[in-house]
C-alpha atoms as a PDB file:
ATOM      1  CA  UNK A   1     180.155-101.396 116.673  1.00  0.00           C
ATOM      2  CA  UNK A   2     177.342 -99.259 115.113  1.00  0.00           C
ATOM      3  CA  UNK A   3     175.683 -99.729 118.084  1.00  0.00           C
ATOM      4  CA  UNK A   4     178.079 -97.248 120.068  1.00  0.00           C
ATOM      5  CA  UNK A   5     177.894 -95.289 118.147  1.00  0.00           C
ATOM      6  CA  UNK A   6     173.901 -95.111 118.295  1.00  0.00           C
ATOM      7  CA  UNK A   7     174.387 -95.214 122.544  1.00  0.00           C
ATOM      8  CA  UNK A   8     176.740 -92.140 122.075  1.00  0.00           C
ATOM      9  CA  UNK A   9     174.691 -89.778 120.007  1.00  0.00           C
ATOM     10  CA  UNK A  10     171.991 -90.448 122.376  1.00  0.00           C
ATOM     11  CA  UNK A  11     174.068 -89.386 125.306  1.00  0.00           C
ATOM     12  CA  UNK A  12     175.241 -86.475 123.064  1.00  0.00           C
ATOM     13  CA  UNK A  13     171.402 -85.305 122.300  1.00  0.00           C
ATOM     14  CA  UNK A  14     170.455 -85.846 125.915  1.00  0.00           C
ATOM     15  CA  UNK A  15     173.383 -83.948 127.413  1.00  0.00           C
ATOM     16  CA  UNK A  16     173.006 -81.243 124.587  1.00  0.00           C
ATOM     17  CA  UNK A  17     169.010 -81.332 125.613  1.00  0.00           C
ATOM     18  CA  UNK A  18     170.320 -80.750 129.539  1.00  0.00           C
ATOM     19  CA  UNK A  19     173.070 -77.844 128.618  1.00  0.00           C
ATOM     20  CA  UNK A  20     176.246 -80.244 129.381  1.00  0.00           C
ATOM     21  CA  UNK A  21     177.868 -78.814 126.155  1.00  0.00           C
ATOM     22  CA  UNK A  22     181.099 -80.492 126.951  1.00  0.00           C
ATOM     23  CA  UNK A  23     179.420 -83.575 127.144  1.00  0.00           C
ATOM     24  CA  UNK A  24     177.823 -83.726 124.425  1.00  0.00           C
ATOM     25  CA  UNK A  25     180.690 -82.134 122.309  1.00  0.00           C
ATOM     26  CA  UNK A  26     182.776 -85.064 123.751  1.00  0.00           C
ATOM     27  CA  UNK A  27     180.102 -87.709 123.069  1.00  0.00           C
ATOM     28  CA  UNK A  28     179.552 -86.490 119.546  1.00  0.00           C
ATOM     29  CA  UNK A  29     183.635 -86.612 119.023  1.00  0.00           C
ATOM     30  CA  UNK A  30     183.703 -90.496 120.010  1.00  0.00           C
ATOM     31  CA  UNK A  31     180.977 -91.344 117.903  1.00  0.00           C
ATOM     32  CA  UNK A  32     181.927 -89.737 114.977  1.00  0.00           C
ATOM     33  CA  UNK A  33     185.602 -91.832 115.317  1.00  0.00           C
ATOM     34  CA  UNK A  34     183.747 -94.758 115.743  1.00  0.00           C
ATOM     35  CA  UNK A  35     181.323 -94.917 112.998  1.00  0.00           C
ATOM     36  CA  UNK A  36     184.350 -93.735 110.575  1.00  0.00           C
ATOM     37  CA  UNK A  37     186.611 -96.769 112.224  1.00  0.00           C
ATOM     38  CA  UNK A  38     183.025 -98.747 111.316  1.00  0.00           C
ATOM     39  CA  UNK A  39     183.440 -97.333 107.667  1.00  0.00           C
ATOM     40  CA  UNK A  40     186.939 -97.969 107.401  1.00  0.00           C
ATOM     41  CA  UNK A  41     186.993-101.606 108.649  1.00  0.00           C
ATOM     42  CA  UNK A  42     183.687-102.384 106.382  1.00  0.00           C
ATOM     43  CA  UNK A  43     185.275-101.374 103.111  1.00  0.00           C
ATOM     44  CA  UNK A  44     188.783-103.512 104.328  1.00  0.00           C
ATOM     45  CA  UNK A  45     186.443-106.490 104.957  1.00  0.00           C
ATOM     46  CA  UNK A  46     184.725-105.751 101.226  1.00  0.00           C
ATOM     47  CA  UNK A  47     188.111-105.469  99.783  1.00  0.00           C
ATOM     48  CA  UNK A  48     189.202-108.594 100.765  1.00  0.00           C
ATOM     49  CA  UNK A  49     186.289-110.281 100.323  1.00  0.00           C
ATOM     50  CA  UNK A  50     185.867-109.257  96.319  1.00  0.00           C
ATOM     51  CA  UNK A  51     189.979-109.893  96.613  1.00  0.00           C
ATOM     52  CA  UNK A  52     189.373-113.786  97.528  1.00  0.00           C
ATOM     53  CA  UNK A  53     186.426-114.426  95.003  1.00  0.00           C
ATOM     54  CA  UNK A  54     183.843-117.313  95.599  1.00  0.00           C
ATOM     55  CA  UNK A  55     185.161-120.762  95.821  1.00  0.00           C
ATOM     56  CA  UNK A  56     183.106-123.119  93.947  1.00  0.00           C
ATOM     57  CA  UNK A  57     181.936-126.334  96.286  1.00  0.00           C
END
């Protein structure tokens, strides 16, 4: 998931580079919801994890 985000700042910085400023603003937009979905669903999977504890084998 990180990795869109990566491939959509570099279309932002390219656009930006080549004066497409909607572009880029829209670019920038989707990657910023992305990497804060990222966040979000990282500390859920912590959460849950710590919630479960480690099971002894």
């Amino acid at each position: 998931m990180l990795g869109w985000v990566v491939t959509f700042l570099v279309i932002a910085l390219i656009a930006g580079i080549l004066g497409f400023g909607g572009i880029a603003g829209a670019s920038i937009e989707i990657a910023k919801i992305i990497f804060f979905i990222a966040v979000v669903l990282f500390l859920v999977s912590a959460v849950v994890g710590l919630a479960r504890g480690r099971t002894r084998i």
